[in-house]
PDB file of N, CA and C in Angstrom:
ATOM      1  N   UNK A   1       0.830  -1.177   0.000  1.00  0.00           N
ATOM      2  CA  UNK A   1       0.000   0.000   0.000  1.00  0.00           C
ATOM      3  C   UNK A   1       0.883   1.252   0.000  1.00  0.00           C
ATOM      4  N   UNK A   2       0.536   2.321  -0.802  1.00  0.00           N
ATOM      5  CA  UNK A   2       1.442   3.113  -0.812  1.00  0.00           C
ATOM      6  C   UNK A   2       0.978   4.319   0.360  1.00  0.00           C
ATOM      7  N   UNK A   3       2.239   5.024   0.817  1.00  0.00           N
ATOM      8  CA  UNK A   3       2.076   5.645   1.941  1.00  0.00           C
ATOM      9  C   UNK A   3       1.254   7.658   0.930  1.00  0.00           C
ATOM     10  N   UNK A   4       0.245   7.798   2.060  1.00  0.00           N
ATOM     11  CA  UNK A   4       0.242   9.527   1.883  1.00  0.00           C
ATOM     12  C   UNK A   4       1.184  10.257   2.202  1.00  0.00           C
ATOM     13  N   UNK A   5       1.266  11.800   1.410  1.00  0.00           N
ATOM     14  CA  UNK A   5       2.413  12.447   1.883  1.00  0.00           C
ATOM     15  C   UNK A   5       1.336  13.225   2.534  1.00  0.00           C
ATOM     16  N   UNK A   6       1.765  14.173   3.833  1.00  0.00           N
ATOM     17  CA  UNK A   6       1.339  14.614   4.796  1.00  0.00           C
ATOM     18  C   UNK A   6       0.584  15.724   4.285  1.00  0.00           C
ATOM     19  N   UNK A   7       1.020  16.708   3.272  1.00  0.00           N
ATOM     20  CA  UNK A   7      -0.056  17.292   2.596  1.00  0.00           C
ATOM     21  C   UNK A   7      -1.481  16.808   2.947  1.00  0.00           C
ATOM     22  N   UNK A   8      -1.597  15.944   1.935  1.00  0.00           N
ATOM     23  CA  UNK A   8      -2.938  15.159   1.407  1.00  0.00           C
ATOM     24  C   UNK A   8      -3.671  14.698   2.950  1.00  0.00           C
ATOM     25  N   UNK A   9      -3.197  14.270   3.550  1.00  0.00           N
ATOM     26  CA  UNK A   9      -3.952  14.456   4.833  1.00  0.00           C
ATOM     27  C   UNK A   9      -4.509  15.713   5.144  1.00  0.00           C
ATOM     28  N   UNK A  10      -3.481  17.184   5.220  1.00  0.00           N
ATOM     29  CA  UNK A  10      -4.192  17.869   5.929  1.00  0.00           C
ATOM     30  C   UNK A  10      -5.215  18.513   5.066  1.00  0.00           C
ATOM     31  N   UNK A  11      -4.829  18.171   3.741  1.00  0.00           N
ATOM     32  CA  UNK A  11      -6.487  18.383   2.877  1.00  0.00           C
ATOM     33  C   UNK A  11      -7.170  17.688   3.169  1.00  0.00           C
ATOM     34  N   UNK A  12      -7.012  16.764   3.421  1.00  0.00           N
ATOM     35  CA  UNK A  12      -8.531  15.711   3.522  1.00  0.00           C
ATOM     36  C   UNK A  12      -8.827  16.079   4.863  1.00  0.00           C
ATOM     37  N   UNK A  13      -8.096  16.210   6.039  1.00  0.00           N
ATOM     38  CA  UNK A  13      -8.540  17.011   7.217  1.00  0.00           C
ATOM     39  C   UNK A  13      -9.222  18.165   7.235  1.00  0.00           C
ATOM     40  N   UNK A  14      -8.925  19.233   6.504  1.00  0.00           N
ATOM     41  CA  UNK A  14      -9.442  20.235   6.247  1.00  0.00           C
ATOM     42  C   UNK A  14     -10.604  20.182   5.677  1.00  0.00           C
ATOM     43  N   UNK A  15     -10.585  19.493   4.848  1.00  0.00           N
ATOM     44  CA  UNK A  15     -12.046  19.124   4.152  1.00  0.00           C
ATOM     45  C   UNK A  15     -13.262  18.442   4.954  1.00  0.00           C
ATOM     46  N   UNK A  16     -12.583  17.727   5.751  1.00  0.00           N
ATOM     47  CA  UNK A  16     -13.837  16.822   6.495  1.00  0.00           C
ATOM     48  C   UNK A  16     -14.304  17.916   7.552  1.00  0.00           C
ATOM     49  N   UNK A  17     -13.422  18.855   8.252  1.00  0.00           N
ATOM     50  CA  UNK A  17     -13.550  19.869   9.164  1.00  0.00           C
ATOM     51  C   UNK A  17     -14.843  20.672   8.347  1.00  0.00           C
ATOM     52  N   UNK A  18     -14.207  21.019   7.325  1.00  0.00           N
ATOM     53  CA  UNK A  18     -14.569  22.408   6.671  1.00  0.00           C
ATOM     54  C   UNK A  18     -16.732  21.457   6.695  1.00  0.00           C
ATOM     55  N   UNK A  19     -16.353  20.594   5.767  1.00  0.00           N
ATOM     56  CA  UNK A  19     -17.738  19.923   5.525  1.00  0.00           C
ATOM     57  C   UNK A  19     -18.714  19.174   6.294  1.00  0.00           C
ATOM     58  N   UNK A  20     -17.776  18.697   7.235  1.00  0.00           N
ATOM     59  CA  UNK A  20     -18.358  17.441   8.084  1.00  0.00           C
ATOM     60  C   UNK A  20     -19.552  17.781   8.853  1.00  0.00           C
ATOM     61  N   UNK A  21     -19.455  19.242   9.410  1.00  0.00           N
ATOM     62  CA  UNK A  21     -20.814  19.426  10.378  1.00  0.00           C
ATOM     63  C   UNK A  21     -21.773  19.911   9.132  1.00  0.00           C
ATOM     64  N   UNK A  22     -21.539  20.685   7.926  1.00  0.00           N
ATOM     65  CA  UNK A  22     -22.835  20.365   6.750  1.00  0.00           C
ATOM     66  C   UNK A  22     -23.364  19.139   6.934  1.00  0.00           C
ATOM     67  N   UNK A  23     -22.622  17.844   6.318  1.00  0.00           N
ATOM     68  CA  UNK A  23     -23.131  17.215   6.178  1.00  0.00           C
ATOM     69  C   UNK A  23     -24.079  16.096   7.321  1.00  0.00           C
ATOM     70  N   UNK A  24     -23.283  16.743   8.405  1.00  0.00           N
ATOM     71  CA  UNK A  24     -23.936  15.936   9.862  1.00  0.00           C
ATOM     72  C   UNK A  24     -24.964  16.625  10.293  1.00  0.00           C
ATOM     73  N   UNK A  25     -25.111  17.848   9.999  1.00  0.00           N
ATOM     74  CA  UNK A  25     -26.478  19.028  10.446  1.00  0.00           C
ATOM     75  C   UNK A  25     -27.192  19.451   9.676  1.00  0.00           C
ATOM     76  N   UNK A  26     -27.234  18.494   8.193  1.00  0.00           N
ATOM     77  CA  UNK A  26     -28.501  19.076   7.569  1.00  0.00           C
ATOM     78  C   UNK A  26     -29.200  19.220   8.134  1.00  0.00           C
ATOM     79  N   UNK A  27     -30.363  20.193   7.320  1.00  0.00           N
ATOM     80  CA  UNK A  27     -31.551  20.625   7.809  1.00  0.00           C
ATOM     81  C   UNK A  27     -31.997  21.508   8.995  1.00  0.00           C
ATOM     82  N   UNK A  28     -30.733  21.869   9.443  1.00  0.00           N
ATOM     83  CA  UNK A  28     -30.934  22.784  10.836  1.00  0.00           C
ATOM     84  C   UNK A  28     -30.883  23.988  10.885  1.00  0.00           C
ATOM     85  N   UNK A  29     -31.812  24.854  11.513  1.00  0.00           N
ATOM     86  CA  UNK A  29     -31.275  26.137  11.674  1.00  0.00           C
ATOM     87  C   UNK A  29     -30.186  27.020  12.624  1.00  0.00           C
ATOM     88  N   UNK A  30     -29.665  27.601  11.828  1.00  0.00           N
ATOM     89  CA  UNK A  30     -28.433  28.297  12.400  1.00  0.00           C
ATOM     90  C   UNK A  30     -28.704  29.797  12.472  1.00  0.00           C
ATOM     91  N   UNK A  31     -28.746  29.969  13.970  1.00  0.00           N
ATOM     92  CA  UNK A  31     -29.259  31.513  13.911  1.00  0.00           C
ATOM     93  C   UNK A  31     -27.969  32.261  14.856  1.00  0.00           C
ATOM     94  N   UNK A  32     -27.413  33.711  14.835  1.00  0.00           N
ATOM     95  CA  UNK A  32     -26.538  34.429  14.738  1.00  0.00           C
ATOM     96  C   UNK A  32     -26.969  34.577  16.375  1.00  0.00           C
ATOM     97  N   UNK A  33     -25.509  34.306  16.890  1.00  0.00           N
ATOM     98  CA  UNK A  33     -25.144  34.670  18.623  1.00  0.00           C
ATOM     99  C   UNK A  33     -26.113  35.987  18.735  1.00  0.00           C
ATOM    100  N   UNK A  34     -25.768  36.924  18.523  1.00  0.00           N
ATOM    101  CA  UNK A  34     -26.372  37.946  18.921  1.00  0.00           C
ATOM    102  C   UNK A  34     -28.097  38.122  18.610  1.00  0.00           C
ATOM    103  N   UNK A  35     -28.358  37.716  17.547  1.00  0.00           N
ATOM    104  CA  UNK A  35     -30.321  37.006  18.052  1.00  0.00           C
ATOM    105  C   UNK A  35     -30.545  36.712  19.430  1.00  0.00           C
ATOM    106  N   UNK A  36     -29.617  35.828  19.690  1.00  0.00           N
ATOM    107  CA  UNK A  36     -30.411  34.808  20.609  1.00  0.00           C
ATOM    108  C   UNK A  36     -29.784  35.219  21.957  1.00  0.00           C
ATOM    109  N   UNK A  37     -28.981  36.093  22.161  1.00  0.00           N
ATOM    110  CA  UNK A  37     -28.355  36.799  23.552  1.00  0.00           C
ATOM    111  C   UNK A  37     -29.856  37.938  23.769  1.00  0.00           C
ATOM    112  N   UNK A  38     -29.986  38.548  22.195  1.00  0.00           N
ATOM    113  CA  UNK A  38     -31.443  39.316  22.637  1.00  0.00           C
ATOM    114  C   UNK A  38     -32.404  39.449  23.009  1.00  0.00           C
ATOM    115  N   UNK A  39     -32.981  37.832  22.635  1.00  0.00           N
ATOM    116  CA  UNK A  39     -34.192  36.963  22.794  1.00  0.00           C
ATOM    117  C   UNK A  39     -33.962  36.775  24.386  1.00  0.00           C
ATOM    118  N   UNK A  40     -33.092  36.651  24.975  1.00  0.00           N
ATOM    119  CA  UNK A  40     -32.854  36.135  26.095  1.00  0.00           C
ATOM    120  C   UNK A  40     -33.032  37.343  27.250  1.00  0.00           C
ATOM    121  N   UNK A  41     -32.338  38.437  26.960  1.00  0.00           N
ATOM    122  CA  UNK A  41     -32.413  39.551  27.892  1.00  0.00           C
ATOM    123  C   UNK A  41     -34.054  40.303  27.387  1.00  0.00           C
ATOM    124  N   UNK A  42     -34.647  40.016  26.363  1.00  0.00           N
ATOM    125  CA  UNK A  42     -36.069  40.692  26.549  1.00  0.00           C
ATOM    126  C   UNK A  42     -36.269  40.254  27.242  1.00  0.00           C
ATOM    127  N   UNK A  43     -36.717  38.176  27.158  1.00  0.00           N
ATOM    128  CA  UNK A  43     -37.315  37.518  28.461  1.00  0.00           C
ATOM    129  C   UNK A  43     -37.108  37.939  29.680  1.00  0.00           C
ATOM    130  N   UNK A  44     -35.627  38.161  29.894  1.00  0.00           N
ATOM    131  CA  UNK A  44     -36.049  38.316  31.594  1.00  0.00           C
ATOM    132  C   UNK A  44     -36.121  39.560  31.678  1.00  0.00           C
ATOM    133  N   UNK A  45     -35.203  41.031  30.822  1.00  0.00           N
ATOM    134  CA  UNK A  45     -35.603  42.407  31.452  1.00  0.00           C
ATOM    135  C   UNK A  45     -36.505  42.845  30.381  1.00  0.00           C
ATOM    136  N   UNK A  46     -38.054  42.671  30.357  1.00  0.00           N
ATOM    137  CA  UNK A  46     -38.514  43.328  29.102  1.00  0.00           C
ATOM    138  C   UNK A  46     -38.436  44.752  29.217  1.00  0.00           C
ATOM    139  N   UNK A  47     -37.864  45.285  30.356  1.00  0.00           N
ATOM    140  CA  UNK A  47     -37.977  47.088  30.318  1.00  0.00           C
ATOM    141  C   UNK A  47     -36.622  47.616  29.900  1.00  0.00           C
ATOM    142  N   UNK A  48     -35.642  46.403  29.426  1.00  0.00           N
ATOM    143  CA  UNK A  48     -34.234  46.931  28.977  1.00  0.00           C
ATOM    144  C   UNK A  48     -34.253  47.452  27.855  1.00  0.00           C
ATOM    145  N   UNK A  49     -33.848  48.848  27.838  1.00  0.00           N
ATOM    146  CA  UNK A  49     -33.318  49.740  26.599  1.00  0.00           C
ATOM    147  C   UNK A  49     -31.485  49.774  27.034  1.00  0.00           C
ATOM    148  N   UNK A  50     -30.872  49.494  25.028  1.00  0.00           N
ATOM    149  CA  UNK A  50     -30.057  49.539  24.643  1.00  0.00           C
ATOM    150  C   UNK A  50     -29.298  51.072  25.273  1.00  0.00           C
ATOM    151  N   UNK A  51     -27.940  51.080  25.725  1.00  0.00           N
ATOM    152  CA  UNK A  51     -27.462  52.051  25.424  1.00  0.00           C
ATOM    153  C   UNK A  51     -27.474  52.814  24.204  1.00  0.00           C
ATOM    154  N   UNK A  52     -26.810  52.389  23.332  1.00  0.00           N
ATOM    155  CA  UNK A  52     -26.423  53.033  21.773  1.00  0.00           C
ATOM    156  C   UNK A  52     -27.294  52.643  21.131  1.00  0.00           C
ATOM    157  N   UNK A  53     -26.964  53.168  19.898  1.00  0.00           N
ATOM    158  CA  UNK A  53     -27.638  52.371  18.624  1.00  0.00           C
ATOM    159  C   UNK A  53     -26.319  51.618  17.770  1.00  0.00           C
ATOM    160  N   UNK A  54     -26.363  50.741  16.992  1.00  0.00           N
ATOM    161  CA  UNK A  54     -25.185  50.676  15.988  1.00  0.00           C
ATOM    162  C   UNK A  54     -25.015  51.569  15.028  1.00  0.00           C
ATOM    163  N   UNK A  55     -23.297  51.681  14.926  1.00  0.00           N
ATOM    164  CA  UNK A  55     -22.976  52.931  13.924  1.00  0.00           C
ATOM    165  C   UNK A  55     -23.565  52.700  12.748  1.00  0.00           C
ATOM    166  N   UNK A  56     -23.670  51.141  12.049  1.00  0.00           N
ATOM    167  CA  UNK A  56     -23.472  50.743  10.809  1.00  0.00           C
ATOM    168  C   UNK A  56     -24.941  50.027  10.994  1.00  0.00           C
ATOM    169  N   UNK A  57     -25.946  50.455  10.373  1.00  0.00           N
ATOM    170  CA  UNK A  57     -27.868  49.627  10.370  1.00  0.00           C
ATOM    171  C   UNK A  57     -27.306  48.876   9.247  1.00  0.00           C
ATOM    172  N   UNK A  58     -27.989  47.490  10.038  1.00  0.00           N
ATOM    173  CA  UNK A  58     -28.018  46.472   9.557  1.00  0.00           C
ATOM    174  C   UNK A  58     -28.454  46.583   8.220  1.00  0.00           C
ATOM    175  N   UNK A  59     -28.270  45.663   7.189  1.00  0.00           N
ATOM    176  CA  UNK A  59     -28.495  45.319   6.164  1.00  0.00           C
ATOM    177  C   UNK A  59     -28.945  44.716   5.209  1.00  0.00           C
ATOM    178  N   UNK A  60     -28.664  43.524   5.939  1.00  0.00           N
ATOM    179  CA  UNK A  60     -28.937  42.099   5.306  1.00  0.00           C
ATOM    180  C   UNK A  60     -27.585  41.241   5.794  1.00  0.00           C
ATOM    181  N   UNK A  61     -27.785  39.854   5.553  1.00  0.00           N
ATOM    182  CA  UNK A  61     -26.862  38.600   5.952  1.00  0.00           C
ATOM    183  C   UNK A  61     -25.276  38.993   5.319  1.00  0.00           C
ATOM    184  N   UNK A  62     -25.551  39.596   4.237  1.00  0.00           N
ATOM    185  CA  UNK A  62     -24.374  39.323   3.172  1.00  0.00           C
ATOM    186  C   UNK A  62     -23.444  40.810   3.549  1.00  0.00           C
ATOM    187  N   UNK A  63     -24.164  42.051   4.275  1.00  0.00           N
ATOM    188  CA  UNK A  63     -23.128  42.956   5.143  1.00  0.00           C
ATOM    189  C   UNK A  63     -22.806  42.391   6.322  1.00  0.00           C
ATOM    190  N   UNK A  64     -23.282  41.392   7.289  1.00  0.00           N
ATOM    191  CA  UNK A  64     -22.790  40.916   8.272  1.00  0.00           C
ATOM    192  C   UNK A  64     -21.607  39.743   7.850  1.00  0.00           C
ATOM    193  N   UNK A  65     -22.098  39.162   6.780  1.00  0.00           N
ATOM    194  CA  UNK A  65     -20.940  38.326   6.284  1.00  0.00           C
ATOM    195  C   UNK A  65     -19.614  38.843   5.585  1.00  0.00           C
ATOM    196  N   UNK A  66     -19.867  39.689   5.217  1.00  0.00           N
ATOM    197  CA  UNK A  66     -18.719  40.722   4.572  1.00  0.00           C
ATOM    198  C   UNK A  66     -17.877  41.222   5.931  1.00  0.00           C
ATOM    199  N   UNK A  67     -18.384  41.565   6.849  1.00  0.00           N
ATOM    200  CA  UNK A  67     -17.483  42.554   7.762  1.00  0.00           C
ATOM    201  C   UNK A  67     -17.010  41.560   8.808  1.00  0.00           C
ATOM    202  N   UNK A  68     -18.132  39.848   9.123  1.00  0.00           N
ATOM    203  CA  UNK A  68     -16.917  39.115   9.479  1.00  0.00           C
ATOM    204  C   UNK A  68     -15.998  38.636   8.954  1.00  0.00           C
ATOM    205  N   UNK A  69     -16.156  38.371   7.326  1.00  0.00           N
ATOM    206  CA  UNK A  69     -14.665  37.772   6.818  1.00  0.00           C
ATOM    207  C   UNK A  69     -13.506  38.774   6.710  1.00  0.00           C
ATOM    208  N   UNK A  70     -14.223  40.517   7.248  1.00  0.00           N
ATOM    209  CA  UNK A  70     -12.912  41.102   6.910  1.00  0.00           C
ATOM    210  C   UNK A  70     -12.447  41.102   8.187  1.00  0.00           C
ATOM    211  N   UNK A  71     -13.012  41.173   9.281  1.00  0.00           N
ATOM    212  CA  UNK A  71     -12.594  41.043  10.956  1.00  0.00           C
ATOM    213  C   UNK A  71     -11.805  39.732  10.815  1.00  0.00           C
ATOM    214  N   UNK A  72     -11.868  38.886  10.142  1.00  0.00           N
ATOM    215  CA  UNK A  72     -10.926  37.394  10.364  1.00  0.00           C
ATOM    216  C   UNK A  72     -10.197  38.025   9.607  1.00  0.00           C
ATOM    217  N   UNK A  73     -10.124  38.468   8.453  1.00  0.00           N
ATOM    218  CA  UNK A  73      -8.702  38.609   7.363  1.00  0.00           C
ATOM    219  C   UNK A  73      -7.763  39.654   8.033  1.00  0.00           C
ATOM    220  N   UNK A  74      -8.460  40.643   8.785  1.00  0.00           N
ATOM    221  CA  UNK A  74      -7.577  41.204   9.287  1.00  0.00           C
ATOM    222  C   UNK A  74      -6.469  40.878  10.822  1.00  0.00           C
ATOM    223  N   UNK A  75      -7.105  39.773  11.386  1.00  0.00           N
ATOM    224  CA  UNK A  75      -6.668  39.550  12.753  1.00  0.00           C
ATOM    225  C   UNK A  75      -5.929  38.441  12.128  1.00  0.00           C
ATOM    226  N   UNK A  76      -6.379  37.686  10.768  1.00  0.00           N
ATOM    227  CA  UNK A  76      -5.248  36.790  10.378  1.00  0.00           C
ATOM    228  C   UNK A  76      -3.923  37.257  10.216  1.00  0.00           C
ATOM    229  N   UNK A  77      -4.230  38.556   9.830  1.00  0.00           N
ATOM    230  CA  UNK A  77      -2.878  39.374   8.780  1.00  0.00           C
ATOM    231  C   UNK A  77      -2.036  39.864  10.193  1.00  0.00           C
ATOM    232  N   UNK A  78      -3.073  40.429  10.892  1.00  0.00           N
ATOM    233  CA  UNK A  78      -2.511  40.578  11.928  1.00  0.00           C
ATOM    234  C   UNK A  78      -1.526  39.661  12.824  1.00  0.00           C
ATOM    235  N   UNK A  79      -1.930  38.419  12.863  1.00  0.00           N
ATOM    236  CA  UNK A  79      -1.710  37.256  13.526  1.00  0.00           C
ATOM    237  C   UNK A  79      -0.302  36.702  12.930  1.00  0.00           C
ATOM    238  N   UNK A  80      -0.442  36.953  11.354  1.00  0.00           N
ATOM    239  CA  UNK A  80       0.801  36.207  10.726  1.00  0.00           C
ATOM    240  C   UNK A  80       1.745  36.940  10.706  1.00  0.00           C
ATOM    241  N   UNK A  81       1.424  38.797  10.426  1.00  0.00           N
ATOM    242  CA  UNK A  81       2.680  39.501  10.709  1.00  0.00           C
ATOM    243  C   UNK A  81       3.723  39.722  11.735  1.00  0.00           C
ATOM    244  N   UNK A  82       3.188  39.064  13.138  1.00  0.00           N
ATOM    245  CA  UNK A  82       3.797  39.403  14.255  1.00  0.00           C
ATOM    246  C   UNK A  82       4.512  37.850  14.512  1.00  0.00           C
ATOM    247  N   UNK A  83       3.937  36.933  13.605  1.00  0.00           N
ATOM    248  CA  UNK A  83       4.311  35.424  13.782  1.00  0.00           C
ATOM    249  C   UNK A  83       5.804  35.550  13.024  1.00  0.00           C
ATOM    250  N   UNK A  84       5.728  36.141  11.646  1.00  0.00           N
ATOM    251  CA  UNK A  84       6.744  36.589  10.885  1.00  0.00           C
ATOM    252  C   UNK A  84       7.760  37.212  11.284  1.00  0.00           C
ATOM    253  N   UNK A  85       7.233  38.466  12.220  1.00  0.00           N
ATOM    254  CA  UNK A  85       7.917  39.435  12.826  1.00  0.00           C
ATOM    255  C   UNK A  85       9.073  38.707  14.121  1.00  0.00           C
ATOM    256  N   UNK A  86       8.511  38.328  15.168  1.00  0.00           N
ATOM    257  CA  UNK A  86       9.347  37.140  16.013  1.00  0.00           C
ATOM    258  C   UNK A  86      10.026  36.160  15.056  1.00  0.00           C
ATOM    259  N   UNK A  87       9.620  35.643  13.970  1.00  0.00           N
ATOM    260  CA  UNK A  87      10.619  34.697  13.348  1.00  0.00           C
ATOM    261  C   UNK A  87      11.461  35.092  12.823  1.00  0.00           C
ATOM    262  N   UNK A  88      11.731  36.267  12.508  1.00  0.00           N
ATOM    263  CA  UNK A  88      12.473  36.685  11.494  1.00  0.00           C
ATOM    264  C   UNK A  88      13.928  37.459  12.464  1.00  0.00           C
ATOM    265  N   UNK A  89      13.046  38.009  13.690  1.00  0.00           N
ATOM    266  CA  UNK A  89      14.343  38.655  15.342  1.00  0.00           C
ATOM    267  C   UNK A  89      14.641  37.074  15.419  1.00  0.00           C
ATOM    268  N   UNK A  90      13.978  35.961  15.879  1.00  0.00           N
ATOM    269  CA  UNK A  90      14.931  34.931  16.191  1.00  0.00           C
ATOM    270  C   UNK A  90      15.820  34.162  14.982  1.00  0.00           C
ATOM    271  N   UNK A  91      15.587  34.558  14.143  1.00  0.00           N
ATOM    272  CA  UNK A  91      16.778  33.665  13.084  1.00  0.00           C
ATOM    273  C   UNK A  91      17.922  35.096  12.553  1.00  0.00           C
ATOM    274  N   UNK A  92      17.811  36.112  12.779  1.00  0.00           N
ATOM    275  CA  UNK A  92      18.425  37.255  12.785  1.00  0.00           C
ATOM    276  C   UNK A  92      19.309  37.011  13.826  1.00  0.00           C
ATOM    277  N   UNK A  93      18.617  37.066  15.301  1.00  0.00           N
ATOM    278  CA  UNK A  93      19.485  36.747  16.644  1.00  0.00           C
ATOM    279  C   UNK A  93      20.445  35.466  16.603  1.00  0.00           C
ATOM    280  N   UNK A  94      20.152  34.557  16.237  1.00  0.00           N
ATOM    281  CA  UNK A  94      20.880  33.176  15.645  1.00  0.00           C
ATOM    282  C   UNK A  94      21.914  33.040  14.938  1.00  0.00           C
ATOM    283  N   UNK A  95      21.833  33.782  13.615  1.00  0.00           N
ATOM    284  CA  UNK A  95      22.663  34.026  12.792  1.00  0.00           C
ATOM    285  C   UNK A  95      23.703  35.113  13.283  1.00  0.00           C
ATOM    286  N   UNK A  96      23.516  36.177  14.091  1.00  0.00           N
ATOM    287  CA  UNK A  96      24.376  36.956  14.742  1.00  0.00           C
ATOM    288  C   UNK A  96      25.178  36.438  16.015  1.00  0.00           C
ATOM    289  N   UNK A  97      25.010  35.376  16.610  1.00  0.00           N
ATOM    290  CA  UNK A  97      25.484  34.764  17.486  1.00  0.00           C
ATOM    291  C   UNK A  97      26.102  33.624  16.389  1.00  0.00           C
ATOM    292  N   UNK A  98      25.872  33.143  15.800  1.00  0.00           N
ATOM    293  CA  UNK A  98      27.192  32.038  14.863  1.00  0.00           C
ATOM    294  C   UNK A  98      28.451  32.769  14.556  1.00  0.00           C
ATOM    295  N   UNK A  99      27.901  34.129  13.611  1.00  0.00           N
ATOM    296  CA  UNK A  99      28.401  34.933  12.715  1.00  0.00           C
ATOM    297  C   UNK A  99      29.696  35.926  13.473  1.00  0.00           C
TER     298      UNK A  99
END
């Protein structure tokens, strides 16, 4: 039997991640954290008024989906530049201590 190279696992990992609860939760509804934190504080304080309002009125699904994939793209970018940033002082620091 021939062996996988480790790649191909973490695609097929990724894939079963990415798909697996689709395909295990058809048919269900999926409703947004903040619905259901609301639903919850009418029940018990129905006399609670909001401080603020939001800067940005809602829209539709596809502006809430837009501004979380840019909140992830940016904390990614964020995330990888400082990952980069430390890797790059410790193999700098390394190479100056051989050198």
């Amino acid at each position: 039997m021939k062996k996988l190279p480790s790649n191909w696992l973490l695609i097929i990992g990724v894939l079963v991640l990415a798909f697996g609860p689709l395909l295990v939760l058809q048919g269900k509804e999926f409703g947004a954290t903040d619905s259901s934190f609301v639903t919850a504080i009418e029940k018990d304080h129905p006399n609670y008024k909001p401080w603020f309002e939001p800067i940005l009125k809602d829209s539709g699904p596809e502006v809430q989906t837009f501004l979380f994939a840019a909140q992830a793209g940016v904390g990614a970018g964020v995330t990888g530049y400082v990952l980069g940033l430390y890797k790059g002082r410790s193999e700098r620091r390394k190479k100056d201590e051989q050198g």
